[in-house]
N, C-alpha and C. Protein backbone atom coordinates (compact mmCIF):
# COMPACT_ATOMS: atom_id res chain seq x y z
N UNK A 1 113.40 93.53 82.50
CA UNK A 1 112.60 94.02 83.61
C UNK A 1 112.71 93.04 84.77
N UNK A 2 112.67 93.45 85.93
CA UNK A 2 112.67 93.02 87.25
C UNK A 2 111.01 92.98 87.82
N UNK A 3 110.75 91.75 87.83
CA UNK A 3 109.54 91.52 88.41
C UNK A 3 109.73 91.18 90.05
N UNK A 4 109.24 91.49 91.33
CA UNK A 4 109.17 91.13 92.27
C UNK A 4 107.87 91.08 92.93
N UNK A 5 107.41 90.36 93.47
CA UNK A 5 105.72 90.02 94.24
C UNK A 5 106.05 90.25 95.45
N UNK A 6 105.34 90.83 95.42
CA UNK A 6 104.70 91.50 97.23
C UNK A 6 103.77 90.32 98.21
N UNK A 7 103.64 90.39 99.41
CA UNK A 7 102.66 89.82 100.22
C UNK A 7 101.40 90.12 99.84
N UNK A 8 100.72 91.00 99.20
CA UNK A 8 99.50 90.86 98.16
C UNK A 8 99.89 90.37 97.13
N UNK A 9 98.92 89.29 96.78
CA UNK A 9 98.81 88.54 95.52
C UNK A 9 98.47 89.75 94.42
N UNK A 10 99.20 89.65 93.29
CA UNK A 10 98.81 90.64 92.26
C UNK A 10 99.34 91.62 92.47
N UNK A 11 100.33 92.34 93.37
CA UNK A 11 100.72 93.16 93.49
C UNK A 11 101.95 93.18 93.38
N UNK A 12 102.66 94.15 92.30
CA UNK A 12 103.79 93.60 91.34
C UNK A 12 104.64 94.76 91.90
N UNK A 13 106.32 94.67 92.00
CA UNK A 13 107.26 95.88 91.93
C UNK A 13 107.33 95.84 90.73
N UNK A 14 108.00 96.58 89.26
CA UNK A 14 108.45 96.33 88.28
C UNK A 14 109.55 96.95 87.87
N UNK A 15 110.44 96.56 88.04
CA UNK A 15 111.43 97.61 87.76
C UNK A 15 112.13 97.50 86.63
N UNK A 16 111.93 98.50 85.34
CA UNK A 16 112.21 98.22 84.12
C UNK A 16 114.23 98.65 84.31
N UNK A 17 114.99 97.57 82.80
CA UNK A 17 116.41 97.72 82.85
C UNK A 17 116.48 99.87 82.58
N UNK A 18 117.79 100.19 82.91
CA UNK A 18 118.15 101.30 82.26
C UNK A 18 119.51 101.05 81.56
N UNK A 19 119.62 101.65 80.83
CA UNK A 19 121.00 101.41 79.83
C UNK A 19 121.64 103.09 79.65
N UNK A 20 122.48 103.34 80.44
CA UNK A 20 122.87 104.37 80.59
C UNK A 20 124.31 104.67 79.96
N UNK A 21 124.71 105.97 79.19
CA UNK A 21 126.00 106.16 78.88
C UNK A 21 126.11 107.80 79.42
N UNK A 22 127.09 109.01 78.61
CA UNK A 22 127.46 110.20 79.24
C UNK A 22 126.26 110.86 79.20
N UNK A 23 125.18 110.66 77.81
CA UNK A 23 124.32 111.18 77.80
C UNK A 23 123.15 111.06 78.54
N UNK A 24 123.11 110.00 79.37
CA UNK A 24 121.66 109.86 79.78
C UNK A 24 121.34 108.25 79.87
N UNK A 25 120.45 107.99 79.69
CA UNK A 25 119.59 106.29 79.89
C UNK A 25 118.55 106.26 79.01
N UNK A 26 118.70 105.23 78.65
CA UNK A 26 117.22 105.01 77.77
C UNK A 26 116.44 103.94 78.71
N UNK A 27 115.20 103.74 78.86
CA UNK A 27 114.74 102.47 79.17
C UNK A 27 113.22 102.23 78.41
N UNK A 28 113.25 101.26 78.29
CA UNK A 28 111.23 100.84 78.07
C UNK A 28 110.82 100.64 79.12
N UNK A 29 109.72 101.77 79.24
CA UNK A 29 109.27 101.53 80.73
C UNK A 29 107.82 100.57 80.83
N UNK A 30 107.46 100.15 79.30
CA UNK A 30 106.71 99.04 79.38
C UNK A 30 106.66 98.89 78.25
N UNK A 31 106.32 96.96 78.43
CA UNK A 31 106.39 96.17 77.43
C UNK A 31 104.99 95.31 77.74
N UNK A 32 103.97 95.10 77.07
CA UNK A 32 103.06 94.15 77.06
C UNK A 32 103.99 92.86 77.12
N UNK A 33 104.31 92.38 76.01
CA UNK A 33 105.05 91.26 75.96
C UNK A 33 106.28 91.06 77.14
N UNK A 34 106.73 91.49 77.79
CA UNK A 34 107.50 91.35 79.57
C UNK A 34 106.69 91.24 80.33
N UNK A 35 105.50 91.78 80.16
CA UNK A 35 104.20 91.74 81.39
C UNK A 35 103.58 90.53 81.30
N UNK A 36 103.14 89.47 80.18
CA UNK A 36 102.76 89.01 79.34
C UNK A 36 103.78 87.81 79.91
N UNK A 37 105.03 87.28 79.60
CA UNK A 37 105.46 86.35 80.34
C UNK A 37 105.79 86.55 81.61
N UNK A 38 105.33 87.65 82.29
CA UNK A 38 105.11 86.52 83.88
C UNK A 38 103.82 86.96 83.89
N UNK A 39 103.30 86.97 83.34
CA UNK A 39 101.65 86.09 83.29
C UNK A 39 100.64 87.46 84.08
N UNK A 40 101.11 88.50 83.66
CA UNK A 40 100.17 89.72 83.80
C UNK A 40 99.78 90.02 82.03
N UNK A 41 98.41 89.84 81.73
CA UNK A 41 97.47 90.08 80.60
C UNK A 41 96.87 91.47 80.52
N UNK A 42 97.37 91.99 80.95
CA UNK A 42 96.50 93.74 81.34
C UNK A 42 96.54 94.20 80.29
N UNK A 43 95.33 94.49 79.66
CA UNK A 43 95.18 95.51 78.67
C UNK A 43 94.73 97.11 78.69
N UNK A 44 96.17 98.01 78.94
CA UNK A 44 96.20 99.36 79.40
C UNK A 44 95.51 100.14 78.17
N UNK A 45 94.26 100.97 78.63
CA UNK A 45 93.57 101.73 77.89
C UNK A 45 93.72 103.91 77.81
N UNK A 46 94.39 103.66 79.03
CA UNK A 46 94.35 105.45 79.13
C UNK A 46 95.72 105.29 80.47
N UNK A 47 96.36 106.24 79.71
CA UNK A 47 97.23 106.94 81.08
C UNK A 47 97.19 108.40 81.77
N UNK A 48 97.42 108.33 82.61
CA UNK A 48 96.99 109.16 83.74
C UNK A 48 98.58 110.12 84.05
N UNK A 49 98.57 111.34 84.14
CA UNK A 49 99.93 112.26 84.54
C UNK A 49 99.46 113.41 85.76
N UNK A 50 99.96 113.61 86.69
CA UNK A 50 99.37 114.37 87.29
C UNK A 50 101.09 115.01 88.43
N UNK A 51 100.57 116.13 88.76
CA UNK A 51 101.95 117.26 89.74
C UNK A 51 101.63 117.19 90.77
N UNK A 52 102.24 116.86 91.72
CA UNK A 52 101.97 117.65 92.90
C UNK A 52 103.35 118.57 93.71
N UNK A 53 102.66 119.56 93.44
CA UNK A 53 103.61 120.76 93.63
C UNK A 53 104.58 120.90 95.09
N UNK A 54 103.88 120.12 96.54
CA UNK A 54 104.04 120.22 97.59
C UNK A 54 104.16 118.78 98.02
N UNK A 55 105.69 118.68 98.80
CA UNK A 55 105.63 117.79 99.44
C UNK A 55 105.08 117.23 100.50
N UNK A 56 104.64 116.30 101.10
CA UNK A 56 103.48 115.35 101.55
C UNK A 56 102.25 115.42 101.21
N UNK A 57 102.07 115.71 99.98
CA UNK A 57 100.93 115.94 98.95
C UNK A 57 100.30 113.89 99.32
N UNK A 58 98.95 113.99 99.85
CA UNK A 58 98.68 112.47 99.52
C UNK A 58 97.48 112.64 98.96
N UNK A 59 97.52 111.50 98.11
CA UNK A 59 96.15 111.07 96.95
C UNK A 59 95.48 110.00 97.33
N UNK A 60 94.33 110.18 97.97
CA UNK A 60 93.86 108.08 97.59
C UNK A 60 93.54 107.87 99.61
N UNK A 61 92.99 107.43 99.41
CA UNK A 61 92.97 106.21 99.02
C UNK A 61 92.03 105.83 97.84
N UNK A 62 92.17 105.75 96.42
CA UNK A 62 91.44 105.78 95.67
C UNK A 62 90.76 104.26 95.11
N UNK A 63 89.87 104.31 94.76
CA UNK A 63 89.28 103.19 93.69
C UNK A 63 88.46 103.09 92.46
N UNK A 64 88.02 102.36 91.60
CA UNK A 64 86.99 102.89 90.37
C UNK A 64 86.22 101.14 90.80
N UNK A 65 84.76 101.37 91.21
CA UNK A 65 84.15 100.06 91.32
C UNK A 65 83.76 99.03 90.13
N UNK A 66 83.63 97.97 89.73
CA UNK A 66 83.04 97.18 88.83
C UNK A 66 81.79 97.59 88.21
N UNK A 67 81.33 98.18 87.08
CA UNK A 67 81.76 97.73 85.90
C UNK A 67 83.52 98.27 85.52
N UNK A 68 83.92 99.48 85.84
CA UNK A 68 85.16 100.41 85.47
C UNK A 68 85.95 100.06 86.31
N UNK A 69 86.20 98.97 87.14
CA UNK A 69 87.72 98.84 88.12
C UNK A 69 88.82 98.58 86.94
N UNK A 70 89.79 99.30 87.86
CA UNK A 70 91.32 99.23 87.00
C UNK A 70 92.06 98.39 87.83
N UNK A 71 93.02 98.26 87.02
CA UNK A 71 94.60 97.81 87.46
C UNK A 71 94.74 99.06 86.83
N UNK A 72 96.36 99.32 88.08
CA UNK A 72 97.04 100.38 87.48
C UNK A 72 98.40 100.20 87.46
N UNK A 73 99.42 100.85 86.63
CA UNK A 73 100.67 100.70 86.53
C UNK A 73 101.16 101.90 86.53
N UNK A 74 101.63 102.13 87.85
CA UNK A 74 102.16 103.56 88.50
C UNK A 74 103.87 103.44 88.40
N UNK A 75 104.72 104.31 87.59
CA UNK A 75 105.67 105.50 88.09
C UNK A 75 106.07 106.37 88.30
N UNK A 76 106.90 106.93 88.51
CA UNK A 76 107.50 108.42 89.34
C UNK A 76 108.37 109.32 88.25
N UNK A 77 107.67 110.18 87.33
CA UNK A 77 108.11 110.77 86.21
C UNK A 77 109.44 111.58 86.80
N UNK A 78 108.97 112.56 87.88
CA UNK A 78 110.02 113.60 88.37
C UNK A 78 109.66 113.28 90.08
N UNK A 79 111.06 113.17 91.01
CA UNK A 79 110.77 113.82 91.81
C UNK A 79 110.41 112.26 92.59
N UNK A 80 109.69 111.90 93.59
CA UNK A 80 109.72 110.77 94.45
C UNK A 80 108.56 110.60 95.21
N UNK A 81 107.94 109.84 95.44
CA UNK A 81 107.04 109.05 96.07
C UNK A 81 106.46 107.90 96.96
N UNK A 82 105.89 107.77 97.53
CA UNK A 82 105.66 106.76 98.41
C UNK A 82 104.45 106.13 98.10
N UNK A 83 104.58 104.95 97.09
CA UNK A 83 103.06 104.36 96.58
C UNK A 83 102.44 103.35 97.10
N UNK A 84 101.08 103.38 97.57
CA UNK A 84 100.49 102.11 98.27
C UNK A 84 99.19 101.64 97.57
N UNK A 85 99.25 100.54 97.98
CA UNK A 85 97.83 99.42 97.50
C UNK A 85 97.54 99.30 98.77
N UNK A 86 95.92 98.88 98.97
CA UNK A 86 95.67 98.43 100.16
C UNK A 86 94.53 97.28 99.35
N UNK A 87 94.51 95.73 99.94
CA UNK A 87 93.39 95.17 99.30
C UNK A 87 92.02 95.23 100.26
N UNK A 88 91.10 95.74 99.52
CA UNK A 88 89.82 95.91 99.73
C UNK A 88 88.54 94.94 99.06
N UNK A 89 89.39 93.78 98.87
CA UNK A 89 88.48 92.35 98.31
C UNK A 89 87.63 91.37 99.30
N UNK A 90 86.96 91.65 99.50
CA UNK A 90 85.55 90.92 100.56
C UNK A 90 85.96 89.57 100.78
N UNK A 91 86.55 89.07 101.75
CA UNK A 91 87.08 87.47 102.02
C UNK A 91 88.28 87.10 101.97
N UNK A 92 89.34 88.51 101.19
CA UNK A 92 90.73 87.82 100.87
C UNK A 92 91.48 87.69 102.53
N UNK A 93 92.23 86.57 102.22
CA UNK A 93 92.99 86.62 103.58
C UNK A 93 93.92 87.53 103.94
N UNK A 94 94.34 88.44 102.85
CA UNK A 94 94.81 89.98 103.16
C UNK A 94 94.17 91.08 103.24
N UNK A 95 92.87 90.88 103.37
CA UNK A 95 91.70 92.37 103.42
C UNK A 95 92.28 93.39 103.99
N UNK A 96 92.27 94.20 104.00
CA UNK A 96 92.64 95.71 104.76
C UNK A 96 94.45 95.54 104.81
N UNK A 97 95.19 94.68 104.04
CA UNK A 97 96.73 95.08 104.76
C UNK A 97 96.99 95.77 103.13
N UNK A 98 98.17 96.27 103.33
CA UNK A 98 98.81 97.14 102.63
C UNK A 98 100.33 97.22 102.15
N UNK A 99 100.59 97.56 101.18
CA UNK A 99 102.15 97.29 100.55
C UNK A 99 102.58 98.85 100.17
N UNK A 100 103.75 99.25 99.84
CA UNK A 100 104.23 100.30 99.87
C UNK A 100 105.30 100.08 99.35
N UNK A 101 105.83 101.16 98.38
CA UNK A 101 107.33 101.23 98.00
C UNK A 101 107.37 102.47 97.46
N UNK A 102 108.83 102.70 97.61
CA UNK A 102 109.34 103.75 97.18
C UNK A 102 109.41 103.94 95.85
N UNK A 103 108.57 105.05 95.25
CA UNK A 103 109.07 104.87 93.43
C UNK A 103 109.54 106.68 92.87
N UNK A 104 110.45 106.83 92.15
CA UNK A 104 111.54 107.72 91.96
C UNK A 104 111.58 107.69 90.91
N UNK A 105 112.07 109.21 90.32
CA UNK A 105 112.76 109.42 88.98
C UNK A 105 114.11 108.56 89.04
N UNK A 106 114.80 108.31 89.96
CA UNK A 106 116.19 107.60 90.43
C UNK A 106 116.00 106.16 90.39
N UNK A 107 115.43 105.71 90.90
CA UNK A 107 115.16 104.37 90.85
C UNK A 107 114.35 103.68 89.82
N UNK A 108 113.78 104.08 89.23
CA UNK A 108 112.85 103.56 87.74
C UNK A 108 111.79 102.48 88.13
N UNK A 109 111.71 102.22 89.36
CA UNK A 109 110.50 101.06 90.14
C UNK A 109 108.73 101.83 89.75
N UNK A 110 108.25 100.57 89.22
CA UNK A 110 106.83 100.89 89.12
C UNK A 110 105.74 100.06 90.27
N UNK A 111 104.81 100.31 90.52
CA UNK A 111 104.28 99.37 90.99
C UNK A 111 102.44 98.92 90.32
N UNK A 112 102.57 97.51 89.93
CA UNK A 112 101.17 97.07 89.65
C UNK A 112 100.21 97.23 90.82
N UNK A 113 98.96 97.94 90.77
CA UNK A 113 98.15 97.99 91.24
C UNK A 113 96.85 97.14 90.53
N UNK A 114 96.16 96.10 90.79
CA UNK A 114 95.04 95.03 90.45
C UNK A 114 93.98 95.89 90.58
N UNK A 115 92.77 95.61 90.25
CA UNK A 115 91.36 96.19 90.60
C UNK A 115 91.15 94.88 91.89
N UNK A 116 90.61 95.82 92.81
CA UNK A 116 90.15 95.05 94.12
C UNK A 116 91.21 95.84 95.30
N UNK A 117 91.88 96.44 94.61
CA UNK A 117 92.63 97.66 95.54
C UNK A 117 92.82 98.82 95.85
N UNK A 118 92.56 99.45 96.72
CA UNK A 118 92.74 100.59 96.48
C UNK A 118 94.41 101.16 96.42
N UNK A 119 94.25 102.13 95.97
CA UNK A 119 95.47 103.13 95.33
C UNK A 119 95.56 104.66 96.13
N UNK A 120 97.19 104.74 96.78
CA UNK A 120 97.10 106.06 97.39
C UNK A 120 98.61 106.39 96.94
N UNK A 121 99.04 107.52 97.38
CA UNK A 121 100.12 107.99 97.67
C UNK A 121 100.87 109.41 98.32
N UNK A 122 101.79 109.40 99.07
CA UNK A 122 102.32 110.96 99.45
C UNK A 122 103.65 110.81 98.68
N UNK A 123 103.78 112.06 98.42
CA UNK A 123 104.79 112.61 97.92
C UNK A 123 106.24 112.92 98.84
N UNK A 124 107.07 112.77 98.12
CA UNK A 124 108.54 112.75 99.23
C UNK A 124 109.38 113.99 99.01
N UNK A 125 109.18 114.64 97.92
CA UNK A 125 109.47 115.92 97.30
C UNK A 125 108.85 116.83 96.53
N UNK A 126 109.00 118.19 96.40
CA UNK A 126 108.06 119.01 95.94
C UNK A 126 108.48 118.87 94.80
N UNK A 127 107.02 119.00 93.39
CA UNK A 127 106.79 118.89 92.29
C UNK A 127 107.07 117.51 91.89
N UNK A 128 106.61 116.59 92.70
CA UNK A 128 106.37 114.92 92.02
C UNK A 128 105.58 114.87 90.95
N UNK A 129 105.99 114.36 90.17
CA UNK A 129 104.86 113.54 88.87
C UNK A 129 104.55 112.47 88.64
N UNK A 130 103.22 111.92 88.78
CA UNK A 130 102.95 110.15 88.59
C UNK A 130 102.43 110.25 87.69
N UNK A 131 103.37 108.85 86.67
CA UNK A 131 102.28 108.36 85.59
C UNK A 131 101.92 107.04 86.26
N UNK A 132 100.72 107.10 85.28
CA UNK A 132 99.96 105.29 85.20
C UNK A 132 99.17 104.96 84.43
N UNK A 133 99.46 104.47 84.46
CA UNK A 133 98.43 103.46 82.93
C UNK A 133 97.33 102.95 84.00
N UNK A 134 96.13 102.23 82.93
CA UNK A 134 94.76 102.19 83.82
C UNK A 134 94.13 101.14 82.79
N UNK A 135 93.46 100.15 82.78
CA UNK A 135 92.79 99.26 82.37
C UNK A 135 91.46 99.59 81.82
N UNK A 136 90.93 100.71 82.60
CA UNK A 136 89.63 100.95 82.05
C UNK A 136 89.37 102.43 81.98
N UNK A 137 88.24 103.35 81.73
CA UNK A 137 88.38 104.58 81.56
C UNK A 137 88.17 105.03 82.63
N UNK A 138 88.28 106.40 83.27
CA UNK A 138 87.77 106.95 84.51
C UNK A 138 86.04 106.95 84.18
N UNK A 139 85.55 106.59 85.08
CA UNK A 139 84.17 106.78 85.07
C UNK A 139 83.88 107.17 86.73
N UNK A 140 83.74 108.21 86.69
CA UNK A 140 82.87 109.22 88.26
C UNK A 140 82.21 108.54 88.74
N UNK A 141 81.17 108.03 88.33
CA UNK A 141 80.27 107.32 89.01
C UNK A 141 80.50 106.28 89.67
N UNK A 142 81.56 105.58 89.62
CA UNK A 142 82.37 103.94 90.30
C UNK A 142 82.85 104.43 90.87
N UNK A 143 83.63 105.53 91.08
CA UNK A 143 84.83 106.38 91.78
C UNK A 143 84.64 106.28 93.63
N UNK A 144 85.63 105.38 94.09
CA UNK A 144 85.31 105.30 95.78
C UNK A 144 86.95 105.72 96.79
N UNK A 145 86.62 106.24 97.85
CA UNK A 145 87.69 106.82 98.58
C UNK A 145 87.51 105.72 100.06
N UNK A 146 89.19 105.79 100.64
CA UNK A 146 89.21 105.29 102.17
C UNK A 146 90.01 106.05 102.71
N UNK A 147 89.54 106.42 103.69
CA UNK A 147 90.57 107.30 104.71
C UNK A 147 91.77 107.34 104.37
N UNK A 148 92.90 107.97 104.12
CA UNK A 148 94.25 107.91 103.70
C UNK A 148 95.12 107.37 105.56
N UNK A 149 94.09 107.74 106.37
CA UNK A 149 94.79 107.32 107.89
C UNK A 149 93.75 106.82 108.71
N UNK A 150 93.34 105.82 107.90
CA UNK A 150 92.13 104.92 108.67
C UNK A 150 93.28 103.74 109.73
N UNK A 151 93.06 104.40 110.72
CA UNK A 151 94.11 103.36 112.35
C UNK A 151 93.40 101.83 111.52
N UNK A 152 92.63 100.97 111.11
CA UNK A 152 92.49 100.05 110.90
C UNK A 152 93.30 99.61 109.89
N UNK A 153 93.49 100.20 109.06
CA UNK A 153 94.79 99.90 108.00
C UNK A 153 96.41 99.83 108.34
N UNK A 154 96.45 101.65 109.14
CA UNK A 154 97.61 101.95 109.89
C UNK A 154 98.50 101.87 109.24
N UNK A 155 98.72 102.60 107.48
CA UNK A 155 99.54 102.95 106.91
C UNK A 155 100.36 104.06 107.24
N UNK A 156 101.88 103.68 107.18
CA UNK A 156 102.98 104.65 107.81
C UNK A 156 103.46 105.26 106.23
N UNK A 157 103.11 106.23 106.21
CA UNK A 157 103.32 107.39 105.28
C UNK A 157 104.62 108.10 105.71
N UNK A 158 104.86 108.00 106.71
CA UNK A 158 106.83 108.27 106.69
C UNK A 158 106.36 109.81 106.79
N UNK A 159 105.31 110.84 106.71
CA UNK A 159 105.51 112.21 107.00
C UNK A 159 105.91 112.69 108.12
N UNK A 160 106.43 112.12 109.55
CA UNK A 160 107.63 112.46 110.07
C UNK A 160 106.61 114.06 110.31
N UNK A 161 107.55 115.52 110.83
CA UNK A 161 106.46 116.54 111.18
C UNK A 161 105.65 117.11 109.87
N UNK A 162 105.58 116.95 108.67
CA UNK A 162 105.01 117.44 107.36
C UNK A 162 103.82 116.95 107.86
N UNK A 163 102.86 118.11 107.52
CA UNK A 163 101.49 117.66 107.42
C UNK A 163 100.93 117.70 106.25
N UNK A 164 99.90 116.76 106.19
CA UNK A 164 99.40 116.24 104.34
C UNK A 164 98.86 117.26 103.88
N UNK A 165 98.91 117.55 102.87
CA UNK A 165 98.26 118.26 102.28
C UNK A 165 97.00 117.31 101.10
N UNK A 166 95.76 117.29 101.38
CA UNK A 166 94.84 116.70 101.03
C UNK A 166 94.02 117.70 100.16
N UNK A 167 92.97 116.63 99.50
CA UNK A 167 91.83 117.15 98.55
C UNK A 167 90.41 117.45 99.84
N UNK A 168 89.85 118.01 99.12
CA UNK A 168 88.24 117.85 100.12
C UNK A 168 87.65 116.37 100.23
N UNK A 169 87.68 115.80 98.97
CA UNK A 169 87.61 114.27 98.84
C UNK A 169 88.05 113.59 99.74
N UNK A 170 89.81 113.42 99.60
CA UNK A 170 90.33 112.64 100.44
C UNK A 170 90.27 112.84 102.01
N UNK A 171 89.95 114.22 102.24
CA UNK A 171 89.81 114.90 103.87
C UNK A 171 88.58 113.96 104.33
N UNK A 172 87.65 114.08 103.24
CA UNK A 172 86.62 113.34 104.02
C UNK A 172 86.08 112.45 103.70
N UNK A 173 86.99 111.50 103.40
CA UNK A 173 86.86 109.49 102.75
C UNK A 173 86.36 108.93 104.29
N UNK A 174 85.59 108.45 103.76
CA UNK A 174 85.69 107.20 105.13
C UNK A 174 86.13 106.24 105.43
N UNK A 175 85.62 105.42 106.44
CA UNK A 175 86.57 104.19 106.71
C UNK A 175 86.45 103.01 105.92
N UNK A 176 87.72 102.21 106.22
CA UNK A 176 87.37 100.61 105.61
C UNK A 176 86.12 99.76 106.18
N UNK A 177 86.05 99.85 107.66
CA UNK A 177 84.77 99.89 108.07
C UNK A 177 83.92 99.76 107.51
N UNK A 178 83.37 101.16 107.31
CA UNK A 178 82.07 101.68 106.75
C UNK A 178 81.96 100.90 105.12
N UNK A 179 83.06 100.41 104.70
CA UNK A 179 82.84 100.62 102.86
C UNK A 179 82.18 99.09 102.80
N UNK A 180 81.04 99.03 101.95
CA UNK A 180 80.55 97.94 101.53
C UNK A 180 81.16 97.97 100.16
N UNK A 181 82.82 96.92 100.22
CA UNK A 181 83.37 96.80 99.16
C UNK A 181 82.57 95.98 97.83
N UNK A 182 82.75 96.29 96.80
CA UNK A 182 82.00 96.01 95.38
C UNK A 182 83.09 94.43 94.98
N UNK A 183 84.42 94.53 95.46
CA UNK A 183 84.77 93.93 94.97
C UNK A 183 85.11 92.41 96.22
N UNK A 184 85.10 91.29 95.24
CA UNK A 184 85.11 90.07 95.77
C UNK A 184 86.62 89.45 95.87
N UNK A 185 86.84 88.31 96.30
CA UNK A 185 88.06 87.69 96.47
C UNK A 185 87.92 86.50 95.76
N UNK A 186 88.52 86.03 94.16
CA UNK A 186 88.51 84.94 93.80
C UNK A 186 89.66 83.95 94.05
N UNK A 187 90.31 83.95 94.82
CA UNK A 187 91.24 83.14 95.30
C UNK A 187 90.78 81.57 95.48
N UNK A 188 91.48 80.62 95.76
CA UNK A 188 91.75 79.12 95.68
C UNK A 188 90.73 78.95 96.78
């Protein structure tokens, strides 16, 4: 596996090997023990699969607050995506910036998402599928949204003339602004 770090701390590319012949590729698309020496301890409890049928489909800006915050470990089953973190940790010297990468059935790239971030994404083709693994269970009640196009963040979603196709939720998240984040910044 290919580990690469982002300008957020904790925020991992992962891109597992593929071993390909006429038939196809095999890969492990996770290993505790690979995560485990470079010094990610995450203990994944539930994974998450979900379609979106329409391209520029966006999700998120999502979060689950403390007691239930996750880390998540997002890839691109079918089909292609555009996945972002944004950190939403009270004091970090990256508050409100944001990372992004491309993750694909083609490319096999995952990306670690930490708790203290939120989690979004649009879709780059119709009928995308994301998996992810999740640290803790969904619990509703922790469950928090940020604008998917809050100008204070000023995430470029690359939809070009496609217009998003959103939840009622995400239509009406509010701002980073407004959010009295739950989560803190334990940094140095």
């Amino acid at each position: 596996m290919q580990f690469i770090s982002t300008h957020l701390p904790g925020v991992v590319i992962i891109t597992p090997a593929r071993f390909g012949d006429h038939r196809g590729f095999f890969s492990e698309s996770y290993s505790a023990r690979a995560l485990a020496e470079h010094g990610i301890m995450t203990e994944f409890v539930q994974d998450n699969h979900s379609l979106s049928m329409t391209q520029g489909t966006i999700r998120g800006l999502h979060f689950q607050a403390p007691p239930h915050a996750q880390d998540k470990l997002v890839r691109c089953g079918r089909g292609a995506l555009f996945d972002v973190a944004v950190d939403i940790r009270k004091e970090s010297p990256t508050y409100g910036q944001w990372v992004g990468v491309e993750l694909s059935f083609e490319n096999g790239k995952q990306l670690l998402v930490p708790a203290g971030f939120a989690h979004g994404f649009v879709t780059r083709s119709p009928e995308t599928e994301i998996i992810y693994k999740c640290s803790d269970y969904y619990a509703r009640e922790t469950e928090g949204a940020i604008a998917w196009d809050d100008p204070n963040i000023g995430i470029d979603w690359g939809l070009g003339e496609i217009s998003p196709v959103l939840s009622d939720k995400d239509a009406q998240a509010g701002s980073l602004a407004d959010l009295e984040s739950p989560f803190a910044f334990e940094g140095a």
